[in-house]
N, C-alpha and C. Protein backbone atom coordinates (compact mmCIF):
# COMPACT_ATOMS: atom_id res chain seq x y z
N UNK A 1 -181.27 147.02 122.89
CA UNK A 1 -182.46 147.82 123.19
C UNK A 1 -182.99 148.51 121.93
N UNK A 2 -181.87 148.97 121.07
CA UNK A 2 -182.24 149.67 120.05
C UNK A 2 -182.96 148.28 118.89
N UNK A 3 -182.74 147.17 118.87
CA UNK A 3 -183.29 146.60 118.06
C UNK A 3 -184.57 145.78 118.40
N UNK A 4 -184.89 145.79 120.19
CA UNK A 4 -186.21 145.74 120.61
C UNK A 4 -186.86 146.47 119.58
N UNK A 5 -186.49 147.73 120.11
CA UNK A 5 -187.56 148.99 119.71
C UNK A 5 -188.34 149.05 118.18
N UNK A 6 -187.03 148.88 117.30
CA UNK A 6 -187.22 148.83 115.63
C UNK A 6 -188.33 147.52 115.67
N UNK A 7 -188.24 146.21 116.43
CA UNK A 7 -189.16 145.63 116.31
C UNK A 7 -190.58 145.52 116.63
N UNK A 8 -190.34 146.09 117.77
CA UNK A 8 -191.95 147.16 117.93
C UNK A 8 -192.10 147.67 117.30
N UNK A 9 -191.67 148.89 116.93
CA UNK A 9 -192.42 149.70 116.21
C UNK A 9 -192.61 148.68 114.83
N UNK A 10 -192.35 147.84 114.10
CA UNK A 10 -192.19 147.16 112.95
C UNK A 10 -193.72 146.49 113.16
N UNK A 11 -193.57 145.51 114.56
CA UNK A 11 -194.87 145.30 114.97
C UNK A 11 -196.13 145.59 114.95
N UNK A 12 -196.12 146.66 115.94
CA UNK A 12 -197.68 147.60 115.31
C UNK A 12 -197.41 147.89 114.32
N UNK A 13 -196.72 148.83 113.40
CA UNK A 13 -197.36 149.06 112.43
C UNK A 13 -198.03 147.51 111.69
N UNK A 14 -197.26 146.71 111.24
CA UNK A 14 -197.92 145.40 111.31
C UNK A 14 -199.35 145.25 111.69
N UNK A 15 -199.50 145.35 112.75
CA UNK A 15 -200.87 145.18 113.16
C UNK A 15 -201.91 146.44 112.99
N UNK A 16 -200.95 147.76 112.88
CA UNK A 16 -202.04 148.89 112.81
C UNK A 16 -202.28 149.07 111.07
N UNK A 17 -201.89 148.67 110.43
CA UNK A 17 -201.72 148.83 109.14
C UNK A 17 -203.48 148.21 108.44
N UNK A 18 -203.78 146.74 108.52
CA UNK A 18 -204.98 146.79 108.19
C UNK A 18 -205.87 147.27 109.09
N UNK A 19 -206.14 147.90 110.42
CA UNK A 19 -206.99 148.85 110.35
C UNK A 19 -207.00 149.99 109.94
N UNK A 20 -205.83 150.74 109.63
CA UNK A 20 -206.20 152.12 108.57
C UNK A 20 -206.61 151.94 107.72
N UNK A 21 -206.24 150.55 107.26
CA UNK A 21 -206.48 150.57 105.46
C UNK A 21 -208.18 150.42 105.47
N UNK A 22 -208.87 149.57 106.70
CA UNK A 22 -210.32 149.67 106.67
C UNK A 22 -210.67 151.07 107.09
N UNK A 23 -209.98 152.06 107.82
CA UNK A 23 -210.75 153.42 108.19
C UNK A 23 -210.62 154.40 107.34
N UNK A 24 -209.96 154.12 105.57
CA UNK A 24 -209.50 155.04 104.85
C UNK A 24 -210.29 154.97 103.88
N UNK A 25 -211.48 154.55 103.88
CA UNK A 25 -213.05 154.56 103.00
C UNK A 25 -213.67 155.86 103.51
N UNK A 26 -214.14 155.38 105.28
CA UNK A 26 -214.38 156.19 105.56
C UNK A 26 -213.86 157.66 106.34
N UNK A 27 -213.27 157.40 106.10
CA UNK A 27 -212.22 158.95 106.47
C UNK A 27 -212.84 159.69 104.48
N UNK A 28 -212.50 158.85 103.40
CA UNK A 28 -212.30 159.34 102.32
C UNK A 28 -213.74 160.13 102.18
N UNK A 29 -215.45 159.54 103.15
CA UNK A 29 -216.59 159.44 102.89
C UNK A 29 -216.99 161.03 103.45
N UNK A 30 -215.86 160.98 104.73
CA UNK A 30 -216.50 162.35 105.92
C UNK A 30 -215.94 163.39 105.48
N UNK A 31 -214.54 163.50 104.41
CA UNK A 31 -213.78 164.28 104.45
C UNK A 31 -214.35 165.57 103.53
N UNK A 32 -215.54 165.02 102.54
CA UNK A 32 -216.62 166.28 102.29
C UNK A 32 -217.53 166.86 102.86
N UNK A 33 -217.70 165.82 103.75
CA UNK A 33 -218.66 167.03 104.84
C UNK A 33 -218.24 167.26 105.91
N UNK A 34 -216.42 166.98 106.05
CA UNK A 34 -215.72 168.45 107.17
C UNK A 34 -215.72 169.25 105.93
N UNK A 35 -215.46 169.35 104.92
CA UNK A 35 -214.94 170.52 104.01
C UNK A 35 -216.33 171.42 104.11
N UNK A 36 -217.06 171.11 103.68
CA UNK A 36 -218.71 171.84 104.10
C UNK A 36 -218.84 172.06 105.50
N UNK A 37 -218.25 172.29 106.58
CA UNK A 37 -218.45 172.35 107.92
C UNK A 37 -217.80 173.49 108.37
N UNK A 38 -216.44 173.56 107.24
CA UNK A 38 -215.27 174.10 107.77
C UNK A 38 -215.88 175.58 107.84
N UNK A 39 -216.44 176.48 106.66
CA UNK A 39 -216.93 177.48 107.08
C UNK A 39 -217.66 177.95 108.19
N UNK A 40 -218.41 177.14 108.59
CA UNK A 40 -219.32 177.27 109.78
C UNK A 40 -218.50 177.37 110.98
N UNK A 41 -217.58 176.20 111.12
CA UNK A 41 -217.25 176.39 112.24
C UNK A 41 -215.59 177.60 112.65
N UNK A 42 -215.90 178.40 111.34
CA UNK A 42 -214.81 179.41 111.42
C UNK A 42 -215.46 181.01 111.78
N UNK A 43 -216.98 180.53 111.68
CA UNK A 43 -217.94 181.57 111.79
C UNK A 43 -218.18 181.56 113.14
N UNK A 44 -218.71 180.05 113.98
CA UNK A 44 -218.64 180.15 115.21
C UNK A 44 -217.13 180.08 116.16
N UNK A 45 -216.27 179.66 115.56
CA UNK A 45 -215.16 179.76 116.54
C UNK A 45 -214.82 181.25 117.67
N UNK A 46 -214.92 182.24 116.80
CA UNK A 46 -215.13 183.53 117.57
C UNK A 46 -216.06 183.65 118.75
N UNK A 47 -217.79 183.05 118.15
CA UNK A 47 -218.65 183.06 119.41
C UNK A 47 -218.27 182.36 120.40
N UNK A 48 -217.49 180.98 120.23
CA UNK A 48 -216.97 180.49 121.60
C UNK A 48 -216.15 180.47 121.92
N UNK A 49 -215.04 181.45 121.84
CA UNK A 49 -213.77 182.00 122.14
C UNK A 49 -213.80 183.56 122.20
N UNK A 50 -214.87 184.31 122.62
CA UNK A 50 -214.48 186.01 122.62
C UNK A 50 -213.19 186.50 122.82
N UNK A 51 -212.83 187.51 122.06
CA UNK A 51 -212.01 188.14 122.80
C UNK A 51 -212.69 188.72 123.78
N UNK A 52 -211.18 188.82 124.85
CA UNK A 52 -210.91 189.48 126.42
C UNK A 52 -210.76 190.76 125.98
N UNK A 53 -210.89 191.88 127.15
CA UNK A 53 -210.63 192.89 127.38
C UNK A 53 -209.28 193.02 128.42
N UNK A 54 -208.29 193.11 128.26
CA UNK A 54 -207.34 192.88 129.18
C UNK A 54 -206.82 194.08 129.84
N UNK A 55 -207.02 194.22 130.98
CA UNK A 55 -206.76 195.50 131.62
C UNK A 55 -205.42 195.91 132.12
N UNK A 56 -204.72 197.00 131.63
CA UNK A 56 -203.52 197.30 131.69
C UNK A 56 -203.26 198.04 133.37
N UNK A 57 -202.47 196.27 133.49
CA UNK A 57 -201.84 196.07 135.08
C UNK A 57 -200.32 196.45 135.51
N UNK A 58 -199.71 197.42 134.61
CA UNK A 58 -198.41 197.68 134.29
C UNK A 58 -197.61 198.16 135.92
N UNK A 59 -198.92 199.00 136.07
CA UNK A 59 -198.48 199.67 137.81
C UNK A 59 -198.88 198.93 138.62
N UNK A 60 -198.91 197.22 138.80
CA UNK A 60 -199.91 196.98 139.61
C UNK A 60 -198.68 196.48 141.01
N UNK A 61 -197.42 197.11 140.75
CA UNK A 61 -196.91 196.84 141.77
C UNK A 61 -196.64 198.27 142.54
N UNK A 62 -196.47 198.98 142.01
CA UNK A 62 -196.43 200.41 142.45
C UNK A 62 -196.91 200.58 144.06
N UNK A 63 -196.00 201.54 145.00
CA UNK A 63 -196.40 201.46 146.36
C UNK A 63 -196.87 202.78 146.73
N UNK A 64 -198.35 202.49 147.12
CA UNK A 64 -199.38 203.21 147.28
C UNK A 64 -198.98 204.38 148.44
N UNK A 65 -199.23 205.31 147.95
CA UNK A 65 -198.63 206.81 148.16
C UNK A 65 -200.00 207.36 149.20
């Protein structure tokens, strides 16, 4: 079983190997304009993630008197 496996995995990579090597142009092409992006989207990350106000539920088992 263990030497199935080593041959799979041996496999794909085999087969996954020339498509990275074609997606590593363009990975190399985009990877300056995530770097130019990256500020922006560290500016909006806050607007679409607010912080909560979380209301302190400490007594919320407490038996009502």
């Amino acid at each position: 079983m263990k030497v199935l496996s080593i041959v799979l995995i041996g496999f794909l990579a085999y087969c996954l190997l020339p498509i990275a090597y074609c997606l590593l142009p363009i990975a190399y092409c985009l990877l300056p304009i995530a770097y130019c992006l990256l500020p922006l989207a560290s500016c909006l990350l806050p607007l679409a993630f607010p912080k909560r106000d979380y209301v302190d539920n400490s007594n919320n088992n407490a038996i009502a008197s």
